[in-house]
C-alpha atoms as a PDB file:
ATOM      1  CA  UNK A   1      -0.636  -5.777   9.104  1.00  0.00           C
ATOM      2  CA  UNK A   2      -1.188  -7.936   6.066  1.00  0.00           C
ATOM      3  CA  UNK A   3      -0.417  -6.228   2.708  1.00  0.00           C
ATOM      4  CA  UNK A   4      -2.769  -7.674  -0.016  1.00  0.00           C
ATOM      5  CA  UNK A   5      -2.694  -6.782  -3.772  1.00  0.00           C
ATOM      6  CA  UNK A   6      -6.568  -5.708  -3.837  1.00  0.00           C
ATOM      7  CA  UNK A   7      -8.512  -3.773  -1.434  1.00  0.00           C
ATOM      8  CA  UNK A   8     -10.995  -5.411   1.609  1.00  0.00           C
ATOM      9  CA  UNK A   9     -13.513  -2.973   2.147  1.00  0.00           C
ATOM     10  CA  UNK A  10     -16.270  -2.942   5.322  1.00  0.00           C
ATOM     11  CA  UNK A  11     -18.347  -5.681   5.690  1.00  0.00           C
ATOM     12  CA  UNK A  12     -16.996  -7.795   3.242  1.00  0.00           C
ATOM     13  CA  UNK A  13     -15.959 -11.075   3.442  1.00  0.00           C
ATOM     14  CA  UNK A  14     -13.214 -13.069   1.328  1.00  0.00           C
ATOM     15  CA  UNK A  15     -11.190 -15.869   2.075  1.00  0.00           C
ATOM     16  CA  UNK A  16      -7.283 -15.491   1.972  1.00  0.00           C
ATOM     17  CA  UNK A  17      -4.245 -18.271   1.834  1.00  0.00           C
ATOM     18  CA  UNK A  18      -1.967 -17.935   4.236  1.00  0.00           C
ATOM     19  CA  UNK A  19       1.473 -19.535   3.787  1.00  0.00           C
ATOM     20  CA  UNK A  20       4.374 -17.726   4.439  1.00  0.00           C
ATOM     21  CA  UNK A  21       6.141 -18.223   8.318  1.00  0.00           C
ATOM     22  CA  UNK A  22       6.026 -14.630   9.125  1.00  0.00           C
ATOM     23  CA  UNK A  23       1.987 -14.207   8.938  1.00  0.00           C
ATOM     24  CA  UNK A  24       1.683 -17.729  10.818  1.00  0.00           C
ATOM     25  CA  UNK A  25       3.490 -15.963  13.785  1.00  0.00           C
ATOM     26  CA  UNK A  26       0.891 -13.212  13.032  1.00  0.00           C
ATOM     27  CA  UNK A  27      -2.073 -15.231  13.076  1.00  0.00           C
ATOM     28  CA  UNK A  28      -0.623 -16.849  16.625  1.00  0.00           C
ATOM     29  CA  UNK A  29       0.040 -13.282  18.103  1.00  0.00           C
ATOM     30  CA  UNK A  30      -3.238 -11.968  17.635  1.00  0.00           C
ATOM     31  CA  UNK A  31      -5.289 -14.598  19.619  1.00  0.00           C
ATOM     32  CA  UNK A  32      -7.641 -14.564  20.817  1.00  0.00           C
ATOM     33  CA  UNK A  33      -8.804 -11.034  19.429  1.00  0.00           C
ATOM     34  CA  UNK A  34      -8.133 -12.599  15.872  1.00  0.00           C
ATOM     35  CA  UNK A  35      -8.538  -8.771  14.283  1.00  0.00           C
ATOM     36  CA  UNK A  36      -5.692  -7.556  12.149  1.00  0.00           C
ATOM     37  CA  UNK A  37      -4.688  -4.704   9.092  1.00  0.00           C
ATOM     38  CA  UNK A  38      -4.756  -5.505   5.613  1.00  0.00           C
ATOM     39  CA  UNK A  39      -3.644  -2.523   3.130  1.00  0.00           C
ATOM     40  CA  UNK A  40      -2.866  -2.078  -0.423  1.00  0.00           C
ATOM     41  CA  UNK A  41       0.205  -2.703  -1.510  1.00  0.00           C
ATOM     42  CA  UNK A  42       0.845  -0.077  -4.297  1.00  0.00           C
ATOM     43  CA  UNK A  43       4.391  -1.173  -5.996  1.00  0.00           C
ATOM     44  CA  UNK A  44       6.210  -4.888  -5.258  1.00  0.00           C
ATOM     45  CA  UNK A  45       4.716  -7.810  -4.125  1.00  0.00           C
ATOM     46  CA  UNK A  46       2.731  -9.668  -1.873  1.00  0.00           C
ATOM     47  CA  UNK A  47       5.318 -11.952  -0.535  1.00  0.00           C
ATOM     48  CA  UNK A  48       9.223 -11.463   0.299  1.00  0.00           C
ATOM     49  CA  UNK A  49       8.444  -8.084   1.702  1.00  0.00           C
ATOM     50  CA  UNK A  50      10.217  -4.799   0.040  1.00  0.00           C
ATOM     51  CA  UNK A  51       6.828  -3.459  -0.812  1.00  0.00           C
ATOM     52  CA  UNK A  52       5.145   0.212  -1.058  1.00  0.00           C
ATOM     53  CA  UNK A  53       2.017   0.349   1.016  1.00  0.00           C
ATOM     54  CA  UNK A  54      -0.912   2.649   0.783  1.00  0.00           C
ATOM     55  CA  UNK A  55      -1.957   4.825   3.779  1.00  0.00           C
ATOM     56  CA  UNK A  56      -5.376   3.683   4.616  1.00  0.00           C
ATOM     57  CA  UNK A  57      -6.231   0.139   5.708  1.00  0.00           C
ATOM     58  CA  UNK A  58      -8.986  -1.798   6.579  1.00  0.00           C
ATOM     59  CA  UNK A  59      -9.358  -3.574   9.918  1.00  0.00           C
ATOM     60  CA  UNK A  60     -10.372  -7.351   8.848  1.00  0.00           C
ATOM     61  CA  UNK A  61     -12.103 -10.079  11.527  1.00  0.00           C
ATOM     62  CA  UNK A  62     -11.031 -13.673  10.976  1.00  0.00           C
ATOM     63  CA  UNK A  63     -14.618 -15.688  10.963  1.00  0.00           C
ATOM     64  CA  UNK A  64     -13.187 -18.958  10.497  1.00  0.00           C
ATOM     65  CA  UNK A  65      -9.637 -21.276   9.606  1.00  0.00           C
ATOM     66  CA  UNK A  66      -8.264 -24.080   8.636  1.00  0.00           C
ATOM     67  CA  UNK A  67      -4.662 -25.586   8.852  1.00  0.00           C
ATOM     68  CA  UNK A  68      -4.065 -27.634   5.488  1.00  0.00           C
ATOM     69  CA  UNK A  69      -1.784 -30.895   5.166  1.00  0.00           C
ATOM     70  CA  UNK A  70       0.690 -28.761   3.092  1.00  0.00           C
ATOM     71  CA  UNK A  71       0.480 -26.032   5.695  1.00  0.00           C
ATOM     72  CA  UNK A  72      -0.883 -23.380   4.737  1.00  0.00           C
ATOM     73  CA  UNK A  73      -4.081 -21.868   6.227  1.00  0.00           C
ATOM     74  CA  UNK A  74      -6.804 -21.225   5.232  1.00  0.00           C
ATOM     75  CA  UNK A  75      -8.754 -17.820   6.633  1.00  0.00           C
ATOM     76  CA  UNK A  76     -12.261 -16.377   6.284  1.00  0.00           C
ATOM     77  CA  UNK A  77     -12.233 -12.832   7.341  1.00  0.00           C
ATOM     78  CA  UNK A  78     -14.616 -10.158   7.135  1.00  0.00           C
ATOM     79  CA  UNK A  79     -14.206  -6.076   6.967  1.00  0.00           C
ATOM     80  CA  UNK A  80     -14.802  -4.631   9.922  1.00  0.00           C
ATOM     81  CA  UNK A  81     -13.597  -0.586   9.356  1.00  0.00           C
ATOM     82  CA  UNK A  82     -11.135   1.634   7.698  1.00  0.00           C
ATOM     83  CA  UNK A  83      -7.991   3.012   9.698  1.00  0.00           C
ATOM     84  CA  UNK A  84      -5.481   5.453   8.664  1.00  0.00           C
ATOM     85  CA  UNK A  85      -1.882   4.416   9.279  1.00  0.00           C
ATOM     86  CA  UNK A  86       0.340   6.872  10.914  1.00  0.00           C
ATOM     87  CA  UNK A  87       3.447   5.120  11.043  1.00  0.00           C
ATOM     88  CA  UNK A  88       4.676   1.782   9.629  1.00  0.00           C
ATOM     89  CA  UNK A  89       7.100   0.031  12.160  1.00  0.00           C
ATOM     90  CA  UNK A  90       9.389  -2.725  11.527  1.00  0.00           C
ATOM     91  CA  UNK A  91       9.061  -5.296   9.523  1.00  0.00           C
ATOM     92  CA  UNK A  92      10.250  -7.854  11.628  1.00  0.00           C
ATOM     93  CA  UNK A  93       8.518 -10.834  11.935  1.00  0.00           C
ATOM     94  CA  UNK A  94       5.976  -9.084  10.080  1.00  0.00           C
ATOM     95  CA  UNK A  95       4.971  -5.830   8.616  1.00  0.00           C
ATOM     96  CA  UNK A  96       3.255  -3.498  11.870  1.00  0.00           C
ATOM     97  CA  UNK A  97       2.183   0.005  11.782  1.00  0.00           C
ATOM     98  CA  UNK A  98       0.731   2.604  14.231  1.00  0.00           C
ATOM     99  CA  UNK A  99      -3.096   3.229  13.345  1.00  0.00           C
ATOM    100  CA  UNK A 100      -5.390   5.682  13.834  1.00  0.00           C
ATOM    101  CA  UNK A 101      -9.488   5.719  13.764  1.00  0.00           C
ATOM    102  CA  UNK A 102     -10.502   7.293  10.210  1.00  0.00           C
ATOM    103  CA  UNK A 103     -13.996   8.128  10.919  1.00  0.00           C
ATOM    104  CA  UNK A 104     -16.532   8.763   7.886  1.00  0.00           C
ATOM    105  CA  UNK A 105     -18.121  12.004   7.187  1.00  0.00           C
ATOM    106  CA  UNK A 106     -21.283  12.024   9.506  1.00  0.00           C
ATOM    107  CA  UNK A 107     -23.661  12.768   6.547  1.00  0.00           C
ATOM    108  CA  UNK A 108     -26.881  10.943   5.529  1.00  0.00           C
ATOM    109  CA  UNK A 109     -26.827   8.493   2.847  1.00  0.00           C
ATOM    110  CA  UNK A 110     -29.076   9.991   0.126  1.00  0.00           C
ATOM    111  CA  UNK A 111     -31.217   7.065  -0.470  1.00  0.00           C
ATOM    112  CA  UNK A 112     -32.130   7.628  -4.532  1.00  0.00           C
ATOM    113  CA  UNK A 113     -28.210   7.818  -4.814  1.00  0.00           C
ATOM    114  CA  UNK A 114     -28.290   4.782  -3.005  1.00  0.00           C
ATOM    115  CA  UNK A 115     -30.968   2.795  -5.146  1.00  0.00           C
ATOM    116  CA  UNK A 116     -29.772   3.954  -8.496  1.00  0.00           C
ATOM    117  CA  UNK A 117     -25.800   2.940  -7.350  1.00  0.00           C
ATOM    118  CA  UNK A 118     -27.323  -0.576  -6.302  1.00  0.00           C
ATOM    119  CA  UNK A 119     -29.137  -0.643  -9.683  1.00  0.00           C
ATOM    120  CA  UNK A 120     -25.940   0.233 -11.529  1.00  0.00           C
ATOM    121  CA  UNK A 121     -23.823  -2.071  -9.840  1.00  0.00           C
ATOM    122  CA  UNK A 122     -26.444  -5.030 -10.348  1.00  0.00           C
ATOM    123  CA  UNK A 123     -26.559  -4.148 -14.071  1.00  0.00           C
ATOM    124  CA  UNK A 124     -22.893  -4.531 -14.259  1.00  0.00           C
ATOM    125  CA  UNK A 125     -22.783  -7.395 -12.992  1.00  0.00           C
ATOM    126  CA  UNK A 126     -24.801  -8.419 -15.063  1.00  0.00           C
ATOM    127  CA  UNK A 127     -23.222  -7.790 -18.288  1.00  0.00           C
ATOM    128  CA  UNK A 128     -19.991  -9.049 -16.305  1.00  0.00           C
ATOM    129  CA  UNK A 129     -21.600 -12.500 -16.210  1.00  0.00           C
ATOM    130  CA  UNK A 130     -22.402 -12.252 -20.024  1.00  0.00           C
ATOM    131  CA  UNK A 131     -18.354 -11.604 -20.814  1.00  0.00           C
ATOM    132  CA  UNK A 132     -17.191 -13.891 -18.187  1.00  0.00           C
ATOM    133  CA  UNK A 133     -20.170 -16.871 -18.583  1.00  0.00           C
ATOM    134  CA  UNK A 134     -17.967 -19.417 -16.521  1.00  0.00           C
ATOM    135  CA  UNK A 135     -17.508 -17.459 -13.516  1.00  0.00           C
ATOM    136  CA  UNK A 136     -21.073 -17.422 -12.761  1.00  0.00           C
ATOM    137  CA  UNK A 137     -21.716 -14.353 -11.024  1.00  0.00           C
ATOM    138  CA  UNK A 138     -24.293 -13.380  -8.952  1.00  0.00           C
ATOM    139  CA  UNK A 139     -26.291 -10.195  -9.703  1.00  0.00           C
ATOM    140  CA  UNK A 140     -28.975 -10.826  -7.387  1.00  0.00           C
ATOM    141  CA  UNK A 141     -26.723 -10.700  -4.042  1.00  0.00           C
ATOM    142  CA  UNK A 142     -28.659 -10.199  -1.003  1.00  0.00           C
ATOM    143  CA  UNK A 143     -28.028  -6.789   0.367  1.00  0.00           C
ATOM    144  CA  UNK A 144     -28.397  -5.380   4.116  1.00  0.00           C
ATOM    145  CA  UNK A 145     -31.037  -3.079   5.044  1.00  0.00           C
ATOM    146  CA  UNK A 146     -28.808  -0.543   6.741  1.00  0.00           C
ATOM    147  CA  UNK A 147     -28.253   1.611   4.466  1.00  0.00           C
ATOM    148  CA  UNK A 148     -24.102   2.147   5.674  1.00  0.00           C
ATOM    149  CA  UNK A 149     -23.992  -1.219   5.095  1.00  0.00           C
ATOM    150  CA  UNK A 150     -25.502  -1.651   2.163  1.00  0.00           C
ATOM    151  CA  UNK A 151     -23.122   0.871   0.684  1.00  0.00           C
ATOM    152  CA  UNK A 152     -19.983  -1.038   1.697  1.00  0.00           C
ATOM    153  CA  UNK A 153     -21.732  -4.202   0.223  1.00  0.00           C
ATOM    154  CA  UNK A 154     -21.770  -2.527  -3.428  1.00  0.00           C
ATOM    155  CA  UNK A 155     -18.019  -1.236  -3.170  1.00  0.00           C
ATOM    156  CA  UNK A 156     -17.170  -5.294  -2.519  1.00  0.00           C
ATOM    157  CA  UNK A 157     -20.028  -5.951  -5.681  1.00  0.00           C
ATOM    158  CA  UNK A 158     -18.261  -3.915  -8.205  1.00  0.00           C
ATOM    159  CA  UNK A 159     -15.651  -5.155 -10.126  1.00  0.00           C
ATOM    160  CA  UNK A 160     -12.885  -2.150 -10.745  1.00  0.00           C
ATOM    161  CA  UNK A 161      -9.035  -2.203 -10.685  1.00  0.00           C
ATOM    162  CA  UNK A 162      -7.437  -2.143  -7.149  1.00  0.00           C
ATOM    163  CA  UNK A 163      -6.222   1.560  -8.040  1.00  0.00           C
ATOM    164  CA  UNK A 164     -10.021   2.537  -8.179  1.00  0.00           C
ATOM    165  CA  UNK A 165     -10.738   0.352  -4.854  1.00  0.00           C
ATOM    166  CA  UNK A 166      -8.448   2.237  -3.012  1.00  0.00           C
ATOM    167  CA  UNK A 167      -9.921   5.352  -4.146  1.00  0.00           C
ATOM    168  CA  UNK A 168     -13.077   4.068  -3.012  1.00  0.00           C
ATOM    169  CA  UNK A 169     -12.272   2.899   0.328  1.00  0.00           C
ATOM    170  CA  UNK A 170     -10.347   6.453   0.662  1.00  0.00           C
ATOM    171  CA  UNK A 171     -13.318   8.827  -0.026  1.00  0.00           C
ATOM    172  CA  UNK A 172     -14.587   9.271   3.834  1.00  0.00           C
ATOM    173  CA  UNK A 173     -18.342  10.899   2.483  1.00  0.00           C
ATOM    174  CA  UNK A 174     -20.697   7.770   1.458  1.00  0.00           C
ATOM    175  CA  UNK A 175     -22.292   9.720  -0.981  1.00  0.00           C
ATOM    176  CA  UNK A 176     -19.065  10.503  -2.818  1.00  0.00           C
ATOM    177  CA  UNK A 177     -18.297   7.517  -2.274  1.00  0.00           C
ATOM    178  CA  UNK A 178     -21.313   5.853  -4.249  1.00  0.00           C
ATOM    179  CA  UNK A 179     -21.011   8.442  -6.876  1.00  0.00           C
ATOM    180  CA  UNK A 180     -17.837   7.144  -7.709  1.00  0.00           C
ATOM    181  CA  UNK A 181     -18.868   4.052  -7.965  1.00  0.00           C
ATOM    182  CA  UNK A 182     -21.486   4.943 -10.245  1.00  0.00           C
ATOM    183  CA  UNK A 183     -19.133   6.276 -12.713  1.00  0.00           C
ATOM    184  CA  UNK A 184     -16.659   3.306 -12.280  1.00  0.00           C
ATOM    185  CA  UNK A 185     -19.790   1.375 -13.170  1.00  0.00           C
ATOM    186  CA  UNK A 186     -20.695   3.362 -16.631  1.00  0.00           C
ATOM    187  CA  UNK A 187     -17.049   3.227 -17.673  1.00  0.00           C
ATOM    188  CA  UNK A 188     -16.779  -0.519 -17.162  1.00  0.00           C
ATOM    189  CA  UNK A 189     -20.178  -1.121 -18.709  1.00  0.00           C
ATOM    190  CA  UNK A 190     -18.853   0.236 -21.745  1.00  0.00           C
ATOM    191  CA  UNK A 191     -16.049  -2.045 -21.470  1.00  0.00           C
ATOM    192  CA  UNK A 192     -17.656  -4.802 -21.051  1.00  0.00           C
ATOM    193  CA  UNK A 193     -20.461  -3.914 -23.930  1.00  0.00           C
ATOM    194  CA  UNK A 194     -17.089  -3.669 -26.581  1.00  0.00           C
ATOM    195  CA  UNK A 195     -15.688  -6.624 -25.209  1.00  0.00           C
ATOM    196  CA  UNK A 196     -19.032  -8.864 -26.102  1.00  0.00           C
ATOM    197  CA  UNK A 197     -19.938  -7.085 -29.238  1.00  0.00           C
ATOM    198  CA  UNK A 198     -15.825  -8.205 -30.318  1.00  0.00           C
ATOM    199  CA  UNK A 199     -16.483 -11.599 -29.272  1.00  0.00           C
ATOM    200  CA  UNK A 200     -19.439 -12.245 -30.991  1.00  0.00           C
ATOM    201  CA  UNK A 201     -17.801 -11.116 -34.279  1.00  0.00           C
ATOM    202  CA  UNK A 202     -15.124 -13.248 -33.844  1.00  0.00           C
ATOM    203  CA  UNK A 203     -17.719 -15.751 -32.958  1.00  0.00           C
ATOM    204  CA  UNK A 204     -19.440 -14.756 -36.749  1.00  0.00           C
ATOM    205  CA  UNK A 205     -15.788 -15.231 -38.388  1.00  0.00           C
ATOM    206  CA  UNK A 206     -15.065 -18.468 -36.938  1.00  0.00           C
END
């Protein structure tokens, strides 16, 4: 298990920096399956250990690595599903836990719910791009046709705070799920809205 201070959700795919001796003997132990945890760690830190750990993780493929001269590695992994941990284990070499399969609500995906989520989330991001201009975001991200998918792929769009990640990845009905979202996205479009209309008037003062 790899204890992260954001949230990996289904289906998306991030690159993480590997450095620290105990999650090299992790990456070596899980060959060749190359699957492991990651979960958020609610209080502490990322490295040294000592850390408070939420309950529900997300099962994370590594697509590709590479050892560096300085040696770290470098990992591309992708979400592969949510798992609820039972138990953590020792710590030694590195954090382990007993798992179990957390298994969604077997609803339909309401699809208007769907399209007006996806057009909320595109709209933030948006804005987003508008308050942070060097980041160059991409609004127009091409999206999955399944529409399970496609729901993941907007929880890994939206920018939120890791607290409201975990509450996403947590809800186990997609339509809940993408409701909350929704409402993350209204409350950060405000916030982004006040934090343009401030910088142009300092913009006007200067």
């Amino acid at each position: 298990m790899f204890p992260l201070g954001m949230v990996i959700f289904p289906h998306q795919v991030v690159g993480l920096c590997v450095f620290e001796n105990r999650y090299k003997q992790m990456l070596s132990d899980i060959e060749p399956d190359n699957r492991f945890g990651t979960c958020l760690i609610e209080r502490g830190y990322e490295v040294g250990g000592g850390d408070q750990r939420t309950s529900v993780a997300t099962v994370v493929q590594i697509l590709g690595s590479q050892c560096m001269d300085d040696g770290k590695t470098l990992l591309m992994i992708e979400g592969i599903s949510c798992v609820e941990v039972a138990s953590w284990l020792d710590d030694a070499p590195y954090p382990q836990a007993l798992t179990r399969e957390r298994c969604c609500d077997e609803v339909g995906i309401e699809p208007a719910l769907l399209k007006s989520t996806e057009s909320a989330v595109r709209a933030l991001r948006a804005l987003q791009s508008e308050v942070f201009a060097d980041q160059r975001l991409r609004s127009n991200c091409e999206m999955d046709a399944d529409p399970w998918v496609r729901s993941w792929q907007l929880c890994s769009m939206t920018p939120m705070s890791s607290l409201d990640q975990f509450k996403v990845l947590s809800l186990s009905d997609p339509n809940e799920r993408l409701r909350l979202l929704a409402e993350i996205c209204c409350e950060r479009y405000g916030d982004y809205q006040r934090m343009l209309a401030t910088d142009q008037t300092v913009q006007r003062l200067d």
